[in-house]
N, C-alpha and C. Protein backbone atom coordinates (compact mmCIF):
# COMPACT_ATOMS: atom_id res chain seq x y z
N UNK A 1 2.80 -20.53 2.09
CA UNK A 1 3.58 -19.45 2.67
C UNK A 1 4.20 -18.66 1.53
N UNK A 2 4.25 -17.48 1.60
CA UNK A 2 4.49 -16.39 0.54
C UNK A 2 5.73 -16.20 0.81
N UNK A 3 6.90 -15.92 -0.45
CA UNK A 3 8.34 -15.96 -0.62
C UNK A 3 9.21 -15.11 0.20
N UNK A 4 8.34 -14.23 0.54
CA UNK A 4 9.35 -13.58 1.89
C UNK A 4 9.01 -13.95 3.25
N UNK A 5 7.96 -14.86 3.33
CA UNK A 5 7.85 -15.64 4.74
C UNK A 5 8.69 -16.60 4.46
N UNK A 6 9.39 -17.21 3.62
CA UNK A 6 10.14 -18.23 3.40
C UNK A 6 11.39 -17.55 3.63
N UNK A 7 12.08 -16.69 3.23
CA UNK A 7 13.02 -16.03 3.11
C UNK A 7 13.57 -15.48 4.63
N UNK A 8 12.43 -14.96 5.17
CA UNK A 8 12.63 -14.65 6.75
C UNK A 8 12.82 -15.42 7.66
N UNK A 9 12.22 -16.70 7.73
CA UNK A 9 12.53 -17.70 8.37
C UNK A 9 13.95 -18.28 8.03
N UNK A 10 14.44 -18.58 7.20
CA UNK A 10 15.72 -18.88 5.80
C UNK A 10 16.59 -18.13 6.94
N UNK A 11 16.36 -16.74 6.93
CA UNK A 11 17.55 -15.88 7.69
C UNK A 11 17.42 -16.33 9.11
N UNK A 12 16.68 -16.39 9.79
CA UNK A 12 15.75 -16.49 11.18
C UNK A 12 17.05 -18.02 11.61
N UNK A 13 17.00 -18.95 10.62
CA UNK A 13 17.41 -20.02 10.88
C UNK A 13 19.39 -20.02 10.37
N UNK A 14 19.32 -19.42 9.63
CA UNK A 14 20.95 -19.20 9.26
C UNK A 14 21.66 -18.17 10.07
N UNK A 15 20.84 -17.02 10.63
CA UNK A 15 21.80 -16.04 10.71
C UNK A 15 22.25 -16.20 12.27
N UNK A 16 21.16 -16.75 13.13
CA UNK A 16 21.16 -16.71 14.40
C UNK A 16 21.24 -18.35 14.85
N UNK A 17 20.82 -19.21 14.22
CA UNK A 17 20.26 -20.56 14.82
C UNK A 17 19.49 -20.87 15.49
N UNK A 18 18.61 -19.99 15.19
CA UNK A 18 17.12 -20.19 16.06
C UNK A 18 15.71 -20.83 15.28
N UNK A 19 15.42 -21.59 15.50
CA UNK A 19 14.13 -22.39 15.18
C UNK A 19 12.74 -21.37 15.34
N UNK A 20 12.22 -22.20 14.29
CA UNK A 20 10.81 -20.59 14.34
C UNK A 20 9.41 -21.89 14.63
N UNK A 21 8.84 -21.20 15.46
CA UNK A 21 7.67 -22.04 16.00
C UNK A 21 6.50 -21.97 14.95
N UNK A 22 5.52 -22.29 15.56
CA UNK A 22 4.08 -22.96 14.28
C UNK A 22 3.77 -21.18 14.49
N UNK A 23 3.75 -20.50 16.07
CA UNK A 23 3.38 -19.67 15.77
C UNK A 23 4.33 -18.14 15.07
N UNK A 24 5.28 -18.19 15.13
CA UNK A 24 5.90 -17.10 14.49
C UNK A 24 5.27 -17.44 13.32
N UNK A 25 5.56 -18.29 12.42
CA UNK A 25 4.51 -18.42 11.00
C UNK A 25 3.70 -18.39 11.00
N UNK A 26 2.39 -18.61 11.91
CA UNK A 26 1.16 -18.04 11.90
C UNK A 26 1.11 -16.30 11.71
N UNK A 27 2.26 -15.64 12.44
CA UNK A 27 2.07 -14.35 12.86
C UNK A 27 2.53 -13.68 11.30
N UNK A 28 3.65 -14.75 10.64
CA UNK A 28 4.31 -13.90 9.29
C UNK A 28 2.94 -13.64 8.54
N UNK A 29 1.89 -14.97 8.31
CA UNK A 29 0.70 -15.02 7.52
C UNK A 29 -0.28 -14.23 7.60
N UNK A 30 -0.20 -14.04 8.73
CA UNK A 30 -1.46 -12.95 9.25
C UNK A 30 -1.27 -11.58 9.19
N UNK A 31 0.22 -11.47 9.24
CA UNK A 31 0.59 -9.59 8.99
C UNK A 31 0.19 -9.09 7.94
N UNK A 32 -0.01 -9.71 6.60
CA UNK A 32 -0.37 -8.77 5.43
C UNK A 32 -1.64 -8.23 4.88
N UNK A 33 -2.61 -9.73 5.78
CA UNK A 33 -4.09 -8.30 5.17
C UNK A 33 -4.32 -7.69 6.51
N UNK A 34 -3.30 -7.64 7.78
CA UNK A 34 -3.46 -6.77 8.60
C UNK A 34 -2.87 -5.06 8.31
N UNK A 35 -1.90 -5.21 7.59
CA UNK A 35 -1.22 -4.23 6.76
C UNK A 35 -2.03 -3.73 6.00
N UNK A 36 -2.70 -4.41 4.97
CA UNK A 36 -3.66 -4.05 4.49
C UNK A 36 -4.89 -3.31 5.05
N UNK A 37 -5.54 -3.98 5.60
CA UNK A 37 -6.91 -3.22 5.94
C UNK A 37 -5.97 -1.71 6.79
N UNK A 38 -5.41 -2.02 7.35
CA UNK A 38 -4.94 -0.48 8.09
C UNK A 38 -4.69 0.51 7.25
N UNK A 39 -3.61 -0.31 6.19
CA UNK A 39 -3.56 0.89 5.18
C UNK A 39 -4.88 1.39 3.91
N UNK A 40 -5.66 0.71 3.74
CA UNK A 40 -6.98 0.90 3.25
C UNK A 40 -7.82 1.72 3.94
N UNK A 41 -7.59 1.86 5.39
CA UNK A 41 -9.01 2.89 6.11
C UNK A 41 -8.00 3.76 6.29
N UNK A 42 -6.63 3.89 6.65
CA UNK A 42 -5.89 5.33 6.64
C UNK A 42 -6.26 6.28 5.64
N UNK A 43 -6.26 5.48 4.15
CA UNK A 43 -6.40 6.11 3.19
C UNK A 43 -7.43 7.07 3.01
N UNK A 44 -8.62 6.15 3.55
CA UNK A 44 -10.18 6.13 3.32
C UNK A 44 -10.20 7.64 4.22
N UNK A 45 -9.83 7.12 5.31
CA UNK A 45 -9.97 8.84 6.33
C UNK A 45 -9.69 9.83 5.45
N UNK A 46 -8.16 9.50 5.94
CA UNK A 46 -7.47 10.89 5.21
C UNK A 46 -7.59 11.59 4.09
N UNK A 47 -8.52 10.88 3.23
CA UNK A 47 -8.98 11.38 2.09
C UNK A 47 -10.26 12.16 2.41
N UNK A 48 -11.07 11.58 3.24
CA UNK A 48 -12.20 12.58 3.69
C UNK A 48 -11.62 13.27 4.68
N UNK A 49 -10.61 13.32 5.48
CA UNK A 49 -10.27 14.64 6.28
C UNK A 49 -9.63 15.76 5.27
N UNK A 50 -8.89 15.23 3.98
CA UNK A 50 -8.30 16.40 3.64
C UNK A 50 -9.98 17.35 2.74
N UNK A 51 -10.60 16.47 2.19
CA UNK A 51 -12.08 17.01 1.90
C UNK A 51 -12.10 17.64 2.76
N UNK A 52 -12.75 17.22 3.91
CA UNK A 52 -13.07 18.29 4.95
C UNK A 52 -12.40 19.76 5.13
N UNK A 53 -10.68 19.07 5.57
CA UNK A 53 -10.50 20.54 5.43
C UNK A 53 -10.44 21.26 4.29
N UNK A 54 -10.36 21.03 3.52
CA UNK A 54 -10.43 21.72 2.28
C UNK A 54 -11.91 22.20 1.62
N UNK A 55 -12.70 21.72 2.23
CA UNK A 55 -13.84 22.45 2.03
C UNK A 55 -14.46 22.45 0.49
N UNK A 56 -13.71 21.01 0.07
CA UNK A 56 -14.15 20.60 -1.43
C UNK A 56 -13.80 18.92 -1.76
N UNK A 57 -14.59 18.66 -2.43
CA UNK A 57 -13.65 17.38 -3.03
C UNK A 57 -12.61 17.20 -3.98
N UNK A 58 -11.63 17.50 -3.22
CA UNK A 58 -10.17 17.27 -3.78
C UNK A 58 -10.02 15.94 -4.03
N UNK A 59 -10.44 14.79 -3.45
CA UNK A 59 -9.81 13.43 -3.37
C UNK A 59 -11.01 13.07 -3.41
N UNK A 60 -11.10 11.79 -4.32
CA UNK A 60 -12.09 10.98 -4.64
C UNK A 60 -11.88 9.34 -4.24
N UNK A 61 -12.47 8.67 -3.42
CA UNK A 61 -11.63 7.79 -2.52
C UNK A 61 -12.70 6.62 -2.98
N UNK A 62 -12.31 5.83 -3.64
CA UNK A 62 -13.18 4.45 -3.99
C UNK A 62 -12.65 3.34 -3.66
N UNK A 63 -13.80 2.12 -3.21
CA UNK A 63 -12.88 0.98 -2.97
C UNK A 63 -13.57 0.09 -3.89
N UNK A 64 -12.63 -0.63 -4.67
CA UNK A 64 -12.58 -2.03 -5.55
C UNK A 64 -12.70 -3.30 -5.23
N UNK A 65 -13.51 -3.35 -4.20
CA UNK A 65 -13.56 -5.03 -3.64
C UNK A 65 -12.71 -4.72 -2.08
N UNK A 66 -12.60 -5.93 -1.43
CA UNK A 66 -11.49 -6.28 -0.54
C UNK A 66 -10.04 -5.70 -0.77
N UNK A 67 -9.48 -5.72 -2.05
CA UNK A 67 -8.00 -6.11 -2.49
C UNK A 67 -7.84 -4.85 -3.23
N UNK A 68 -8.79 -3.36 -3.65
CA UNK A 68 -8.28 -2.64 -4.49
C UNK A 68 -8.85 -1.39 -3.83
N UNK A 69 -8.21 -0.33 -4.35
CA UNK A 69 -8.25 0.74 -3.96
C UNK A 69 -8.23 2.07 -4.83
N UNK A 70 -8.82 2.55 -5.41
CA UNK A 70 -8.57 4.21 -6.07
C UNK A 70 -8.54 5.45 -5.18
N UNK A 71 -7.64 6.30 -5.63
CA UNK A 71 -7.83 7.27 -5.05
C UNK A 71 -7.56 8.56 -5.93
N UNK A 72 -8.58 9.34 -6.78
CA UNK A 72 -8.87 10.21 -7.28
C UNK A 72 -8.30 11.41 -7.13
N UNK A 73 -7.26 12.68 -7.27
CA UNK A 73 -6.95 13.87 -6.92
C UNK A 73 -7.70 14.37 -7.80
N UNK A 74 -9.01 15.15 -7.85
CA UNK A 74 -9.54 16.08 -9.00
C UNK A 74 -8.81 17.85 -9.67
N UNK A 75 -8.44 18.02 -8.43
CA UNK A 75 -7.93 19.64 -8.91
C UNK A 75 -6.30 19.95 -8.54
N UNK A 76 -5.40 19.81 -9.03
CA UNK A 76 -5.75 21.10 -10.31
C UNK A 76 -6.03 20.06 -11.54
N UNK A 77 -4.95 19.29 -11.38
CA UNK A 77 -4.84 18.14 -12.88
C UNK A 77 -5.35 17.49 -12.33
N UNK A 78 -6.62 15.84 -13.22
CA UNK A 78 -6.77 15.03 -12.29
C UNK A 78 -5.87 13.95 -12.22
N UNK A 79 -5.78 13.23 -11.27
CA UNK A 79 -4.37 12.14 -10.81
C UNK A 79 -5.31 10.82 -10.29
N UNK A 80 -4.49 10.17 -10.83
CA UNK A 80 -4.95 8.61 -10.04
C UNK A 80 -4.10 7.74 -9.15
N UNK A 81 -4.26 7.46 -8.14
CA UNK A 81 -3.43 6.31 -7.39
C UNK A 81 -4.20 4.77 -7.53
N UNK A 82 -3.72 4.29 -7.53
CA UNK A 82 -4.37 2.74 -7.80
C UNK A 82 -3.41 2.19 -6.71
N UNK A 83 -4.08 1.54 -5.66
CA UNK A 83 -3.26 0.67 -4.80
C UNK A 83 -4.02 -1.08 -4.84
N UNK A 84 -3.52 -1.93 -4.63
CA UNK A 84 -4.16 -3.53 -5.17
C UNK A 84 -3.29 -4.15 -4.15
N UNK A 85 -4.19 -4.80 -3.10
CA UNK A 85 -3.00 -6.28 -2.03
C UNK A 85 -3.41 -7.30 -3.03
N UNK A 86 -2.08 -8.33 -3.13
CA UNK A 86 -2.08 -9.11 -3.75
C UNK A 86 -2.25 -10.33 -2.42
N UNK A 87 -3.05 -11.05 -2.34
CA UNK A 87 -3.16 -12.02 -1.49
C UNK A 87 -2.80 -13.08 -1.14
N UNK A 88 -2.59 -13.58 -2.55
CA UNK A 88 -1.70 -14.82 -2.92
C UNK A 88 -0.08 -14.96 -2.56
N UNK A 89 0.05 -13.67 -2.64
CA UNK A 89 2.35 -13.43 -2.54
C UNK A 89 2.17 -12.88 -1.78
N UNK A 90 0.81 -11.79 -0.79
CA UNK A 90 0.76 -10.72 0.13
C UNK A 90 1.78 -9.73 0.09
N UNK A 91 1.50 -8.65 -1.03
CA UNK A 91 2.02 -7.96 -1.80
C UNK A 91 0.87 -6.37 -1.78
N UNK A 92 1.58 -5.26 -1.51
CA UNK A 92 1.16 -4.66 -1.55
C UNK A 92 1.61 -3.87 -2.96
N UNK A 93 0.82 -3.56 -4.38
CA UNK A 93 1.14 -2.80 -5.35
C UNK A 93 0.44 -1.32 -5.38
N UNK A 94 1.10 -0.69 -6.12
CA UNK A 94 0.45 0.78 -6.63
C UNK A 94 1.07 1.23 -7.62
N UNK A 95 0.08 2.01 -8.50
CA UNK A 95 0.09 2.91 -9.76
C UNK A 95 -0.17 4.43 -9.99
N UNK A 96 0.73 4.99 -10.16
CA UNK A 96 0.40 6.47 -10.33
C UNK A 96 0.78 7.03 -11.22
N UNK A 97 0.19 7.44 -12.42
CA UNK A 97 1.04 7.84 -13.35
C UNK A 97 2.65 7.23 -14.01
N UNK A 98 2.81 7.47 -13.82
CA UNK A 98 4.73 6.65 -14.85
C UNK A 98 4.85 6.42 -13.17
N UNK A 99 4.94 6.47 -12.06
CA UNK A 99 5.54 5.55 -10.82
C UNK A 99 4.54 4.55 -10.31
N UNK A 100 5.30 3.50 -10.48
CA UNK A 100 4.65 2.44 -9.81
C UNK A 100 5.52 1.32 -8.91
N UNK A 101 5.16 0.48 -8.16
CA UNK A 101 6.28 -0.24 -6.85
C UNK A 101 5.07 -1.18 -6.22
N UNK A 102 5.86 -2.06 -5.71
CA UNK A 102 5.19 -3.24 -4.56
C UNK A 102 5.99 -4.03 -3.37
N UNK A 103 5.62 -3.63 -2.43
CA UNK A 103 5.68 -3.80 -1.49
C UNK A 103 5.52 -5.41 -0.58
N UNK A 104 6.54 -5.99 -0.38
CA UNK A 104 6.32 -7.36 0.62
C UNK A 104 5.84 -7.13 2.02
N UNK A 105 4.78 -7.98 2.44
CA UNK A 105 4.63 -7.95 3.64
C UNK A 105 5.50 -8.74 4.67
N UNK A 106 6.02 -8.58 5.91
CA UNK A 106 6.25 -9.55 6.71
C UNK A 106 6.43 -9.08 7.86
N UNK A 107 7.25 -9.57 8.86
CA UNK A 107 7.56 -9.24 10.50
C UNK A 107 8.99 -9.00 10.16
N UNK A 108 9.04 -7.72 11.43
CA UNK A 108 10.57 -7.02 11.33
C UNK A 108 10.70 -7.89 13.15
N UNK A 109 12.07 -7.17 12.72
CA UNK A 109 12.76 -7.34 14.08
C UNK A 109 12.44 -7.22 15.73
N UNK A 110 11.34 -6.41 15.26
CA UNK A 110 10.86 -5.96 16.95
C UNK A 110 9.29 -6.31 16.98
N UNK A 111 9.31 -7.34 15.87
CA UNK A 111 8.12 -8.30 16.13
C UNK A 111 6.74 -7.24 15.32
N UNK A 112 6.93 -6.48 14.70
CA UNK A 112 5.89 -5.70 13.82
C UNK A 112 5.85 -5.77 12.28
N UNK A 113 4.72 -5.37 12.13
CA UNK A 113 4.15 -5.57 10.77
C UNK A 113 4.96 -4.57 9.75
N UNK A 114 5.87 -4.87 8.72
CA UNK A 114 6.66 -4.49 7.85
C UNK A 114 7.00 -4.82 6.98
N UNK A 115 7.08 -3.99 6.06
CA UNK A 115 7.43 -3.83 4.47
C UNK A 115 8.38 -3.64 4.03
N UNK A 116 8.71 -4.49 2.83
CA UNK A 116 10.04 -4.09 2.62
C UNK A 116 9.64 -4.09 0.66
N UNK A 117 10.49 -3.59 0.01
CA UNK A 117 10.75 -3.52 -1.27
C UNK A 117 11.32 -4.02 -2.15
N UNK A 118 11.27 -4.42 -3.42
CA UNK A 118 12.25 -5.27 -4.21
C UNK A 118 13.64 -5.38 -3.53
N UNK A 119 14.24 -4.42 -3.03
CA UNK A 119 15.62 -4.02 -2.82
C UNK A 119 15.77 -4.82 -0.88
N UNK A 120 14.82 -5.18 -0.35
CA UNK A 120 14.77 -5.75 0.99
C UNK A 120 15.04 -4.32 1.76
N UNK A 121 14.56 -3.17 1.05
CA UNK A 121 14.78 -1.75 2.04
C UNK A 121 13.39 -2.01 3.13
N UNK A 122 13.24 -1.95 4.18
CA UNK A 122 12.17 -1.75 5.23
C UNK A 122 11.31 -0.48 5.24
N UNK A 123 10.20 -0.64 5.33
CA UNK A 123 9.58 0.77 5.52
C UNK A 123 8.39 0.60 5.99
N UNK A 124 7.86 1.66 7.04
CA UNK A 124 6.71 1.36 7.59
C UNK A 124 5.27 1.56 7.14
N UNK A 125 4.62 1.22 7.88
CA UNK A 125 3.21 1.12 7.15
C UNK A 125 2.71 2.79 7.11
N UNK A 126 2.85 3.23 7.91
CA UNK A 126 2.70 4.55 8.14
C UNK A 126 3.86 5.33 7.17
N UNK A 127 4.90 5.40 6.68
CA UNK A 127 5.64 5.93 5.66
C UNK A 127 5.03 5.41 4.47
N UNK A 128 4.48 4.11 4.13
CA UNK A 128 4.65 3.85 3.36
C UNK A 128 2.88 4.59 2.31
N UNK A 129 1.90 4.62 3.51
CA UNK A 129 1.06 5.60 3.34
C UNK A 129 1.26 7.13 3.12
N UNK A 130 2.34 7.65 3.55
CA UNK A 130 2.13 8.86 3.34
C UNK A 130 2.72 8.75 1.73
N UNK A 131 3.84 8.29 1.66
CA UNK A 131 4.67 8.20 0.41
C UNK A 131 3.25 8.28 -0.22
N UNK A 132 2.69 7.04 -1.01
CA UNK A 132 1.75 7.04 -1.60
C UNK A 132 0.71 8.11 -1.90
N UNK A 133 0.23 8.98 -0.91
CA UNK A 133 -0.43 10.22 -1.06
C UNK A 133 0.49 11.56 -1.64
N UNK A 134 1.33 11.33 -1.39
CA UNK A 134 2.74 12.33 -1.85
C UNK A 134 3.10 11.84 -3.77
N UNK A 135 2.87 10.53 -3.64
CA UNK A 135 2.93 10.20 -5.17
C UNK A 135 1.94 10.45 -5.57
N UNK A 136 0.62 10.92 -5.32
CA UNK A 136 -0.17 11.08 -5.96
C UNK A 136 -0.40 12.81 -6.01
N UNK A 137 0.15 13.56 -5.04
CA UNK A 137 0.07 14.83 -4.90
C UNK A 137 0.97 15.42 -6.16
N UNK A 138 2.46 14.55 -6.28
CA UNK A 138 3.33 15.13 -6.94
C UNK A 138 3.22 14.26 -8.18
N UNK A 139 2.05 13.71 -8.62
CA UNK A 139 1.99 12.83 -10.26
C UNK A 139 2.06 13.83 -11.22
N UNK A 140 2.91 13.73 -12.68
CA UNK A 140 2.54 14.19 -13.46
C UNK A 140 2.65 13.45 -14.78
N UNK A 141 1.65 12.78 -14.64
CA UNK A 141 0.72 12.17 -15.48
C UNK A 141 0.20 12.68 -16.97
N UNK A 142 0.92 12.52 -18.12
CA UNK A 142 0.56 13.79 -19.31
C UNK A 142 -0.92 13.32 -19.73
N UNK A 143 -1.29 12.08 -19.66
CA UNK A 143 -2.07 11.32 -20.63
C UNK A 143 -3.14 12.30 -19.77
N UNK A 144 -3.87 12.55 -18.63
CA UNK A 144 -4.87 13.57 -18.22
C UNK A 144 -4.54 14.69 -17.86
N UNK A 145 -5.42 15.35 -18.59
CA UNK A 145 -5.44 16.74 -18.58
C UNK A 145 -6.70 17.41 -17.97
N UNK A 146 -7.64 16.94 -18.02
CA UNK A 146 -8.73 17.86 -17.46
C UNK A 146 -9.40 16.65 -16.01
N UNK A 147 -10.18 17.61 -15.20
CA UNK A 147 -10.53 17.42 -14.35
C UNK A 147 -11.76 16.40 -14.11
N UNK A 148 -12.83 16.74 -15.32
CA UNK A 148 -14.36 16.01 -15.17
C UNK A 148 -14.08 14.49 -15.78
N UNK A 149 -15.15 14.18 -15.56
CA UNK A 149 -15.13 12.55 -15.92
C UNK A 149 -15.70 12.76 -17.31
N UNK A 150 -15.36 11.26 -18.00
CA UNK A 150 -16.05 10.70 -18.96
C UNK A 150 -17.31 10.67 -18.96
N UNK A 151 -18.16 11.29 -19.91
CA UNK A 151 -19.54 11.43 -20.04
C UNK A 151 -19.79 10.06 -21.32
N UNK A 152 -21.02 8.76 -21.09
CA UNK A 152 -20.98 8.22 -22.10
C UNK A 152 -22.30 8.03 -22.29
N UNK A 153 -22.76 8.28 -23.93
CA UNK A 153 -24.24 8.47 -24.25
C UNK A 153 -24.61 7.48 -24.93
């Protein structure tokens, strides 16, 4: 069990005096590559819908296995998002230029799949996607400057 399924239960059992069944911990375990894959094909869309509408490839949307994620901005500057679930702690990370953060998975209060941050701030899966596309919209990243890829001969 990963340190904020420990931690939630910890409160679950101190704050209220309520006992947590086999299955509420089944449900803490199972929320994070459910978090995951949702937030992996949101991405995946929305990166080919904003293509679409845009009527170019703006966003370059690759996946790294199960657990990783790129997501390419080509124009004007190019930008990188790097998102990675960590499986082991069920941890959601990302990289964008000088901002980077990770995300705990677990169950909120009204029994849904939620994230919270070093700081135990909550945030949803759906905020926590847009944020991420917004960090990558607003990166400014000095180390790239041009748009095309590495050519190697």
């Amino acid at each position: 069990m990963n340190e904020y399924a420990k931690q939630y239960v910890a409160r679950l059992r101190n704050g209220r005096g309520e006992t947590v069944t086999g299955g509420e911990l089944m449900e803490l375990q199972q929320a994070a590559p459910l978090l995951w894959s949702e937030s992996r094909k949101w991405l995946q869309s929305t990166s080919y819908e904003i293509n679409r509408c845009k009527k170019s490839d703006t966003l370059d949307f690759e996946l790294g296995g199960q657990e990783e994620v790129r997501v390419l901005r080509k124009l004007p500057v190019t930008r990188r998002l790097h998102v990675r679930f960590r499986t082991m702690s069920e941890r959601i990370e990302y990289t964008c230029g000088a901002a980077k953060g990770e995300y705990m998975c677990g169950i909120g209060e009204d029994r849904r799949p939620v994230l919270t941050d070093v700081y135990h701030t909550m945030i949803s899966t759906s905020a926590l996607r847009k944020t991420l596309l917004e960090i990558l919209y607003a990166s400014q990243c000095p180390t790239v400057r041009t748009a095309s890829r590495p050519h190697y001969v």
